[in-house]
Protein backbone atom coordinates (compact mmCIF):
# COMPACT_ATOMS: atom_id res chain seq x y z
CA UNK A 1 -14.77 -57.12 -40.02
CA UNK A 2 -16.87 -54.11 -38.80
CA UNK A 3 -16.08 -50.93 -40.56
CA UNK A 4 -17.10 -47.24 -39.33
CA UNK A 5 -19.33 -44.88 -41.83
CA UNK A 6 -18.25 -41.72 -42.64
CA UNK A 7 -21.56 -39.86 -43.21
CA UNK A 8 -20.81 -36.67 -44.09
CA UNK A 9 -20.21 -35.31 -48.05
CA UNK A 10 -23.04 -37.26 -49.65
CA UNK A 11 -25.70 -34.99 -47.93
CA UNK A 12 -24.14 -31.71 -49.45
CA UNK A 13 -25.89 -31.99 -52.65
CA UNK A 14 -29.44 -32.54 -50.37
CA UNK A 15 -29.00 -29.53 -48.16
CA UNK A 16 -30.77 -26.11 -49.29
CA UNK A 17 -29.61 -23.07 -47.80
CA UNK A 18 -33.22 -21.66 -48.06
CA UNK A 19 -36.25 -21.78 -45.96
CA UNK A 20 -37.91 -25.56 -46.03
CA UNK A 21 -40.96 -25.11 -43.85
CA UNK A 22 -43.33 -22.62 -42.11
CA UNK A 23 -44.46 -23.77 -39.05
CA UNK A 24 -46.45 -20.87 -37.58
CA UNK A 25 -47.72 -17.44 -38.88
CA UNK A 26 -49.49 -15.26 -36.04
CA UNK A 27 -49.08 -11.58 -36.68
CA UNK A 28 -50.69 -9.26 -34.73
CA UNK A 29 -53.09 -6.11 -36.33
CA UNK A 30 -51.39 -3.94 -38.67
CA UNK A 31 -51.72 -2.30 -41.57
CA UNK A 32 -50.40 -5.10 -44.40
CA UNK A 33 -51.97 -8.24 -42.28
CA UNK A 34 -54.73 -9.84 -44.84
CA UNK A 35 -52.50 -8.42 -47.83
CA UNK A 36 -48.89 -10.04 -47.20
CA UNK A 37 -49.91 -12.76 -47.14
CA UNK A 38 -53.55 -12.23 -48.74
CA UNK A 39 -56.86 -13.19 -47.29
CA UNK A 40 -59.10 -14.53 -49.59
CA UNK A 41 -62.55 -14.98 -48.14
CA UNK A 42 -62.79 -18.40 -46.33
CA UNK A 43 -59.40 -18.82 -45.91
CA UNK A 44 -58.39 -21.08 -42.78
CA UNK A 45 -55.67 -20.68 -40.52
CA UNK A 46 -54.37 -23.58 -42.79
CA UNK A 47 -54.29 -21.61 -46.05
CA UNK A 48 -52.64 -18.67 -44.75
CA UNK A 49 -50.28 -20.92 -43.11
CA UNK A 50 -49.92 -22.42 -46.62
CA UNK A 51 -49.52 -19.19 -48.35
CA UNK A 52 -46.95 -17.97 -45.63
CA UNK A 53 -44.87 -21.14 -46.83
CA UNK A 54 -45.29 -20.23 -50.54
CA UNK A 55 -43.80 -16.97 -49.83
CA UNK A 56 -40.78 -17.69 -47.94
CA UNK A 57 -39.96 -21.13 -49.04
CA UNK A 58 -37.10 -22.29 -51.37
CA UNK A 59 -35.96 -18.91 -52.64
CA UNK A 60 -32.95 -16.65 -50.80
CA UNK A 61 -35.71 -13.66 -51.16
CA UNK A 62 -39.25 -15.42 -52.94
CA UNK A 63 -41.69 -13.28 -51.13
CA UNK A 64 -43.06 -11.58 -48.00
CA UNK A 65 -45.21 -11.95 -45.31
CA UNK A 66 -45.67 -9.07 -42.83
CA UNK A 67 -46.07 -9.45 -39.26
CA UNK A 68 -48.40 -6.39 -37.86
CA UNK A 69 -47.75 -4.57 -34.46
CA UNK A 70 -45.71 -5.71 -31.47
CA UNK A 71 -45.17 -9.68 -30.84
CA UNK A 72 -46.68 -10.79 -34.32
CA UNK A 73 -44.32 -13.73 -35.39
CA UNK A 74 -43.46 -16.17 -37.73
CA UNK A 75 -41.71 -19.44 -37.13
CA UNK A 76 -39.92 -21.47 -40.03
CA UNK A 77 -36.88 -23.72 -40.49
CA UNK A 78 -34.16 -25.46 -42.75
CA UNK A 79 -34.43 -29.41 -44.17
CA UNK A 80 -31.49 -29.63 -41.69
CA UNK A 81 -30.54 -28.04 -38.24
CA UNK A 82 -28.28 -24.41 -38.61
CA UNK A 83 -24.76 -25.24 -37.07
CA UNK A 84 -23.61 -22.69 -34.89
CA UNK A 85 -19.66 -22.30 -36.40
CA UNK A 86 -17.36 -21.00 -34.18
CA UNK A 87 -16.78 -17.03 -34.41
CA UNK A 88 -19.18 -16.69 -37.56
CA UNK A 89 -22.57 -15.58 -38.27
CA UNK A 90 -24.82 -19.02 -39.18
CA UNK A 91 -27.63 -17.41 -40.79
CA UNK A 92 -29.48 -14.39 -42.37
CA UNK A 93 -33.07 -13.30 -41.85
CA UNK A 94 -33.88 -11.10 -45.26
CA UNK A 95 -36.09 -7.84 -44.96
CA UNK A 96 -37.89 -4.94 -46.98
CA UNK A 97 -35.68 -2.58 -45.31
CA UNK A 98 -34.08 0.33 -46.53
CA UNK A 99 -31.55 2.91 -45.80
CA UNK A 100 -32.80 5.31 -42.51
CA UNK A 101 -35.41 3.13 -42.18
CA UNK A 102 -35.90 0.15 -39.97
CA UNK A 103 -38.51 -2.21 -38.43
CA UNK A 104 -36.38 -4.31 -36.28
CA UNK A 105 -37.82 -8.14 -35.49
CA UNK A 106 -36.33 -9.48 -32.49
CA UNK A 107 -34.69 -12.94 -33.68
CA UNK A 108 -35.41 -16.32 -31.56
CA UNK A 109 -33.81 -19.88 -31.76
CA UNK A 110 -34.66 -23.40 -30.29
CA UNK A 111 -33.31 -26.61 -30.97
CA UNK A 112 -35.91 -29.95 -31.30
CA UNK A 113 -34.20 -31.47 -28.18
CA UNK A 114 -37.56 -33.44 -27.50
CA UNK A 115 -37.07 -34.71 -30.94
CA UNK A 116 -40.96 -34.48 -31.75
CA UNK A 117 -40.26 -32.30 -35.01
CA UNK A 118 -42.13 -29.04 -33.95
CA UNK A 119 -41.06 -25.93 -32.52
CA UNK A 120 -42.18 -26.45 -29.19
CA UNK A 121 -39.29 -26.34 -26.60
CA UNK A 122 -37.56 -23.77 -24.73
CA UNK A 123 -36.87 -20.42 -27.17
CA UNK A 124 -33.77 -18.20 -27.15
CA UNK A 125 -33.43 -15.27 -28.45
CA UNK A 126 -30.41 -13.55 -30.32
CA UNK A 127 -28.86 -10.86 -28.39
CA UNK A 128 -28.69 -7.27 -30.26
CA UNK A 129 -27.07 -4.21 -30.08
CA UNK A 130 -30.04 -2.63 -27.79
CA UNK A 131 -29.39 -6.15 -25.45
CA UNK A 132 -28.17 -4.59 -22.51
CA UNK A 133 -30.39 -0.86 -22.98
CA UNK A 134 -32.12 -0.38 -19.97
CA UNK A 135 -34.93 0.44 -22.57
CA UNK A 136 -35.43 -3.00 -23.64
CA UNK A 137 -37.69 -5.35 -21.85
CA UNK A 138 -37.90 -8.96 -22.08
CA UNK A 139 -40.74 -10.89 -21.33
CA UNK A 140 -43.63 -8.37 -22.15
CA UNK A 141 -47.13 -9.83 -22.85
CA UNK A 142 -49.58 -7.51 -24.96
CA UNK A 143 -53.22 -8.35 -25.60
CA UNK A 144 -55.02 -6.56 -28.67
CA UNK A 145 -58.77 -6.44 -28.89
CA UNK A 146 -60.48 -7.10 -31.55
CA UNK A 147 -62.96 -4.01 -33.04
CA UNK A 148 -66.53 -4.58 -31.98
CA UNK A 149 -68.82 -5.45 -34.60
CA UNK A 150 -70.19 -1.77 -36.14
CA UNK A 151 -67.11 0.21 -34.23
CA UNK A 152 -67.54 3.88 -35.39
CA UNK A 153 -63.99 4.96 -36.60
CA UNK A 154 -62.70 7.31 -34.46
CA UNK A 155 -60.84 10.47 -36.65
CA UNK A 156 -59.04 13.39 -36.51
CA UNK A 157 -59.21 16.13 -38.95
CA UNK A 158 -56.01 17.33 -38.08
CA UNK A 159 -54.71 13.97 -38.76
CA UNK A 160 -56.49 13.50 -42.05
CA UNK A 161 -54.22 10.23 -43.05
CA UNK A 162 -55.35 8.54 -39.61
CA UNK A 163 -58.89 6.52 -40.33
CA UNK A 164 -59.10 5.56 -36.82
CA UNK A 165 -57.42 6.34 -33.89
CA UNK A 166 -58.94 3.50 -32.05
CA UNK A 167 -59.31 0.71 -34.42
CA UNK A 168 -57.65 -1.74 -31.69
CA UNK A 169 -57.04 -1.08 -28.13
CA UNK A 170 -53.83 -3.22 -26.95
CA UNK A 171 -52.50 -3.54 -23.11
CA UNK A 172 -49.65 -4.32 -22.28
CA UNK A 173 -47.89 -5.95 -19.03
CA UNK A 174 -45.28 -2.96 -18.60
CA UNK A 175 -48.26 -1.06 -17.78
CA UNK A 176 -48.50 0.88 -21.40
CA UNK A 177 -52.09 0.93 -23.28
CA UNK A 178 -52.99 2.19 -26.72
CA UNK A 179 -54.59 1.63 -29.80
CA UNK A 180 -53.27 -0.10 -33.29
CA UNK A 181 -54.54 2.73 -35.45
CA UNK A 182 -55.13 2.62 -38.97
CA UNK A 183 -53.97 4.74 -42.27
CA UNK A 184 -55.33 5.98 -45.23
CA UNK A 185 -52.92 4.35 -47.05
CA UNK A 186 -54.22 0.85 -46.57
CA UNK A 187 -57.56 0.48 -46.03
CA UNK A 188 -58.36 -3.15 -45.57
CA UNK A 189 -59.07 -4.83 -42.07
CA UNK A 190 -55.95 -4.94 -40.02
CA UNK A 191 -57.38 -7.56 -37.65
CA UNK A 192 -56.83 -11.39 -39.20
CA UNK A 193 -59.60 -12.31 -41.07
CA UNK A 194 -59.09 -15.94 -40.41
CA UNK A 195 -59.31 -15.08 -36.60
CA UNK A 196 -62.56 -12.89 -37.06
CA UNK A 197 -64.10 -15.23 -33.79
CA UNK A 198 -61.18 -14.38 -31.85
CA UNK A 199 -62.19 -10.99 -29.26
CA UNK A 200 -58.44 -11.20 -28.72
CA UNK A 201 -55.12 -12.00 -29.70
CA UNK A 202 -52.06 -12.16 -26.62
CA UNK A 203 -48.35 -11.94 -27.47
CA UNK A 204 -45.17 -12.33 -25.45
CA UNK A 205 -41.60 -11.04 -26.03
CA UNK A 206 -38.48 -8.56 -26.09
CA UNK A 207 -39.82 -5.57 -26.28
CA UNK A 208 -36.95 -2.74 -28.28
CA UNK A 209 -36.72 0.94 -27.98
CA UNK A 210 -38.96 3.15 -30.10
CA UNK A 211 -37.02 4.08 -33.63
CA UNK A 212 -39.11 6.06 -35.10
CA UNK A 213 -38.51 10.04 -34.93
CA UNK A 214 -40.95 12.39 -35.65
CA UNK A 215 -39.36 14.99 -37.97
CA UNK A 216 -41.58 17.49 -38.31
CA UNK A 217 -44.23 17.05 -34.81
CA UNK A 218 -46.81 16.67 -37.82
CA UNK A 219 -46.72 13.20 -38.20
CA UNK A 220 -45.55 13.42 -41.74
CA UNK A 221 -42.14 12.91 -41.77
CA UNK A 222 -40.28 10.37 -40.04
CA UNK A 223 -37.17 8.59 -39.53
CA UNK A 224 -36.37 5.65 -38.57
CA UNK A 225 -33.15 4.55 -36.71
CA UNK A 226 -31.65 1.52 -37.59
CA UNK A 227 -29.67 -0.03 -34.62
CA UNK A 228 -25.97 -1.23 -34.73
CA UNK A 229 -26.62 -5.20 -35.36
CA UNK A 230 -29.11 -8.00 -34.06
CA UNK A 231 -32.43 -7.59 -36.12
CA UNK A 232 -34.41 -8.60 -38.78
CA UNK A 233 -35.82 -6.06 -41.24
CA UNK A 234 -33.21 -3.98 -39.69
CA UNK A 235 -30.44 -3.20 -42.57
CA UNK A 236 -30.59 -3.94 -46.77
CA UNK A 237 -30.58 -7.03 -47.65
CA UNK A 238 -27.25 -6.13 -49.22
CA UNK A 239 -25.34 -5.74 -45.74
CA UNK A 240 -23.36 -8.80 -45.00
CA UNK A 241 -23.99 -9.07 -41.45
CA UNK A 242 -25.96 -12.09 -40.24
CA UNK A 243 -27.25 -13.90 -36.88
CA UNK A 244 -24.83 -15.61 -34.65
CA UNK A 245 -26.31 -18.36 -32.65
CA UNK A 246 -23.69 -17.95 -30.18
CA UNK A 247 -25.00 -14.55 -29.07
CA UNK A 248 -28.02 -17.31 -27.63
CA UNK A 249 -29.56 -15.51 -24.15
CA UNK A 250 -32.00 -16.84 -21.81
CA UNK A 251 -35.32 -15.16 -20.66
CA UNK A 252 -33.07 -13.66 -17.72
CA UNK A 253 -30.85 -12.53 -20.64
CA UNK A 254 -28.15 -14.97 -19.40
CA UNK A 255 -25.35 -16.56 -22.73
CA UNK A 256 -26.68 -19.98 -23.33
CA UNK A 257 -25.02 -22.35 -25.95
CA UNK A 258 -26.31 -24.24 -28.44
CA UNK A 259 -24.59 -26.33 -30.90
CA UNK A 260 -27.06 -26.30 -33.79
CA UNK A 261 -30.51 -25.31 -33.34
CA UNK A 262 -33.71 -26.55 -35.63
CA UNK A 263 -36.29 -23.43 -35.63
CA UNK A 264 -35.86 -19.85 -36.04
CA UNK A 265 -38.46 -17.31 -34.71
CA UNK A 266 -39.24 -13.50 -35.59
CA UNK A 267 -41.22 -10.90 -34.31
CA UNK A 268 -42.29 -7.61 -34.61
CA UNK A 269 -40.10 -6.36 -31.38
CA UNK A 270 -41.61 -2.43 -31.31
CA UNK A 271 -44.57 -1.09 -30.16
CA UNK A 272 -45.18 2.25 -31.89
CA UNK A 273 -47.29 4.49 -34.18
CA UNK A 274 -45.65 6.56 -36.72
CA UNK A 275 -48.25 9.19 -37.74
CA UNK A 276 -49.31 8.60 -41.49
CA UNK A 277 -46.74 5.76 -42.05
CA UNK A 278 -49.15 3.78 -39.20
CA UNK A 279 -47.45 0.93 -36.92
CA UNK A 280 -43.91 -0.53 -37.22
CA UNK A 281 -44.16 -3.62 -38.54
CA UNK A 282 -41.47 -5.73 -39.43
CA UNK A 283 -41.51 -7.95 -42.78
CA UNK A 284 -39.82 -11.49 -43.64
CA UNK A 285 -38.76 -12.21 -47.00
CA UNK A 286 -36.76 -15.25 -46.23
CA UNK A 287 -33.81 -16.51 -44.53
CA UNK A 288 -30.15 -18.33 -45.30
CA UNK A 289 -28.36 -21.04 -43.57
CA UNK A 290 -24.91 -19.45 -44.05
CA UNK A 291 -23.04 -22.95 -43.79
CA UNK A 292 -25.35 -25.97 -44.79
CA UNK A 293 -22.90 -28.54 -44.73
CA UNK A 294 -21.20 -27.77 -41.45
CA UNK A 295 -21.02 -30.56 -39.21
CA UNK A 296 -21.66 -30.27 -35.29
CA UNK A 297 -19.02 -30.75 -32.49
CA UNK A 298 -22.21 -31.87 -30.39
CA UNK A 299 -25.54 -31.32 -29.71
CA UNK A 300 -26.45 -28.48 -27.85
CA UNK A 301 -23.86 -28.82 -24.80
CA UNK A 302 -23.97 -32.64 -25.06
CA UNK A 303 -20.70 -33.48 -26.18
CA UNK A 304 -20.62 -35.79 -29.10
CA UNK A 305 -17.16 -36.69 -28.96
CA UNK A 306 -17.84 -40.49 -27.48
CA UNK A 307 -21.34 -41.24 -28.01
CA UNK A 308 -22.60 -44.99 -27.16
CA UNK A 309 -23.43 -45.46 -30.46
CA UNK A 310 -22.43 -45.47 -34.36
CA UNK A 311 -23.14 -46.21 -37.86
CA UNK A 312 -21.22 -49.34 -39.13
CA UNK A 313 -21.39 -51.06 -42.19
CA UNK A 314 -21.63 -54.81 -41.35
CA UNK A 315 -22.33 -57.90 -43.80
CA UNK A 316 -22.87 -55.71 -46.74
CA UNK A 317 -25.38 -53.60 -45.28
CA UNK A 318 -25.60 -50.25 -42.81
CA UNK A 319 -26.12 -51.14 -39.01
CA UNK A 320 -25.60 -49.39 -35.61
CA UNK A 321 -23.14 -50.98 -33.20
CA UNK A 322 -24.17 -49.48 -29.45
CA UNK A 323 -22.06 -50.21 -26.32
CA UNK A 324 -24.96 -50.14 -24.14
CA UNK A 325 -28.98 -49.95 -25.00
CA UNK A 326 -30.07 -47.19 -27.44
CA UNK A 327 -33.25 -45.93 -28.14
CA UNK A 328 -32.83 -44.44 -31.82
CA UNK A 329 -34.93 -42.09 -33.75
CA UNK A 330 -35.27 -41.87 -37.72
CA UNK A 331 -36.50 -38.51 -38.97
CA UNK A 332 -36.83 -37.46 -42.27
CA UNK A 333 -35.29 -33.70 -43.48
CA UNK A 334 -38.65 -31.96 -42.27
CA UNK A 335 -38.30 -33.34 -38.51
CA UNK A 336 -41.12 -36.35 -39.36
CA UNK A 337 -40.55 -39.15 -37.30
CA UNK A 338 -40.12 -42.23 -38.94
CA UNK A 339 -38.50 -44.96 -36.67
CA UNK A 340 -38.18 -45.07 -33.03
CA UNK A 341 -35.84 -48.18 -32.35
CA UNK A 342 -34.94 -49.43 -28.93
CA UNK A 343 -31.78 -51.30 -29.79
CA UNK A 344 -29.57 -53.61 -27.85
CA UNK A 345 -25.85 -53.50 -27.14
CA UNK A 346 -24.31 -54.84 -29.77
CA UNK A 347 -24.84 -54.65 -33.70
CA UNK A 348 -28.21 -53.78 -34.99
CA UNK A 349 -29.19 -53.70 -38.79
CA UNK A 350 -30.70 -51.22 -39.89
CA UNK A 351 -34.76 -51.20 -40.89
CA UNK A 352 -35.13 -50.71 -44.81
CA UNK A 353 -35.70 -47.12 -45.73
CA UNK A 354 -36.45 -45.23 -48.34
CA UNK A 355 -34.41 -42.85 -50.79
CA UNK A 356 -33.15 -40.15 -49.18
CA UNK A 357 -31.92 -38.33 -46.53
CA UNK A 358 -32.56 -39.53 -42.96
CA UNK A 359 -31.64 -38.03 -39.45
CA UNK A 360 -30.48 -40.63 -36.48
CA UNK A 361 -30.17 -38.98 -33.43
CA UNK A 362 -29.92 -40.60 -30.35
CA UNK A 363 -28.36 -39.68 -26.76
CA UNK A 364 -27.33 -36.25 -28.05
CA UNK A 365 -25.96 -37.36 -30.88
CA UNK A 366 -27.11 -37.45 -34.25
CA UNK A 367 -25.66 -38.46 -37.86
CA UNK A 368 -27.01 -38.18 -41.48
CA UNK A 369 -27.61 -40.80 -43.14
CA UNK A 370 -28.06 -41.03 -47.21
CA UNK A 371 -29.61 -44.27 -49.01
């Protein structure tokens, strides 16, 4: 007798809500890059990457990495995909902001529908309050260039707290140019120290409104308007409003669904200077799953509802029964492939594995599976 496998309540206990992994860190120049995280000399892009993950990993708010001027980003995930649940918000990004004054971070999604375990297939992002403002533009590259060796800081002595007006010249493909200045408040390098080679850095995304309002036409008092719902760094960390994954848009801006989705991507999305408070910058301190134990209806449009395949139990040990050939895929919680199984149609036992929890997917279907 062949009986069906319920996977579903033993993974609860294996699930964290928290950030699991950091898979990129690539902020652009600003005034905390080489402090949040912090360069030490001879870092690699490795150890920042490593000290990224230290501060945003396993905590609802452990630390914070900052993400410099327009299009810096930082890409992490779960040790499971998010569930998009029906009519609720599925996650929370957490911030440094405060009341009156935000730094809004455009939020992106994308599911691992090759599979491979790394965020490299087509991004979404999260549509906002300033979606549909005919001031926000999607798609914007910006290239920032990096200081010449022995650049002679350009002041202003009626702008005493500006150190140079022309540390970084950026331009941009809406036709906009400037320079990433920098502040007497912080007086480190604001290019990344690990990328000292690089004569540029290039950036692409959703470019917001400017938010910062000059109070005074000195540029010593601003404020910073914090829009309705949609961003990172945006509100407290004490406001209860999260990230829907249905509010999923296209690079046309068109409503795309997505079932669950494995990676979550944030980046700085303005492009301003705020007089002595510098650049806009917005800051991670970690992220949420709202729901960790939800269960998808599908996977990302496929629906699950009759897949070709399924977990049986069968002569005292776990085996997949497929009406037709399968090619299956074992991953482990941090999307490392660990089996790729063409199986016949028919029953199939199951290679030993180890301890754990382990991801089958296959034909747009996936289960978790706990030995």
């Amino acid at each position: 007798m062949i009986t069906p496998l319920l996977i579903l309540s033993p993974c609860v206990a294996l699930l964290s809500p928290y950030i699991a992994n950091v898979y990129e860190y690539s902020p652009a120049p600003g005034q905390f890059v080489n402090l949040s995280p912090e360069y030490e000399e001879g870092d690699t892009y490795a150890d920042i990457l490593a000290k990224a993950s230290e501060e945003l990993c396993g905590d609802r708010n452990p630390g914070i990495v900052s993400l410099g001027s327009f299009g810096g980003f930082v890409v992490f995930g779960f040790d499971h995909p998010v569930v998009n649940v029906e009519g609720e918000d599925d996650f929370k990004v957490y911030g440094n902001a405060i009341a009156s004054s935000s730094e809004p971070g455009v939020v992106s999604v994308s599911a691992d529908t090759n599979g491979n375990g790394l965020p490299d297939d087509e991004w979404y992002d999260l549509a906002g309050s300033e979606h549909s403002s005919s001031a926000t533009l999607r798609g914007v590259e910006i290239t920032y260039s990096r200081p010449e060796p022995g650049h002679t800081p350009v002041t202003d002595p009626d702008r005493p707290f500006i150190t140079d007006a022309e540390y970084s010249r950026w331009t941009a493909s809406d036709g906009t140019s400037g320079y990433v200045m920098t502040v007497d408040r912080h007086t480190q390098p604001y290019w990344p120290l690990w990328l000292q080679e690089a004569a540029s850095l290039t950036f692409r995304g959703t470019l917001l409104p400017p938010n910062g309002i000059d109070r005074n036409g000195k540029g010593t008092l601003y404020d910073f308007k914090v829009y309705d719902w949609g961003y990172a760094d945006n509100k407290p960390n004490t406001d209860p409003e999260g990230f829907n994954i249905g509010n999923a848009v296209d690079m046309e801006g068109n409503p795309v669904h997505l079932d669950q989705v494995d990676f979550i991507r944030v980046h700085t999305g303005t492009n301003q200077q705020c007089g002595w408070l510098g650049e806009t910058s917005t800051e991670v301190c970690g992220a949420e799953d709202l729901h960790p134990d939800a269960q998808p209806s599908g996977v990302n449009g496929i629906a699950a509802e009759a897949p070709g395949w399924r977990l049986c139990r069968h002569a005292g040990s776990v085996a997949v029964e497929c009406d037709h050939p399968v090619t299956l895929r074992i991953y482990s919680p941090d999307g490392t492939l660990r089996h790729s199984l063409d199986l016949p149609q028919g029953m199939s036992p199951l290679p030993a594995l180890p301890s754990g929890l382990h991801i089958l997917c296959a034909e747009g279907h996936a289960e978790r599976l706990v030995r």
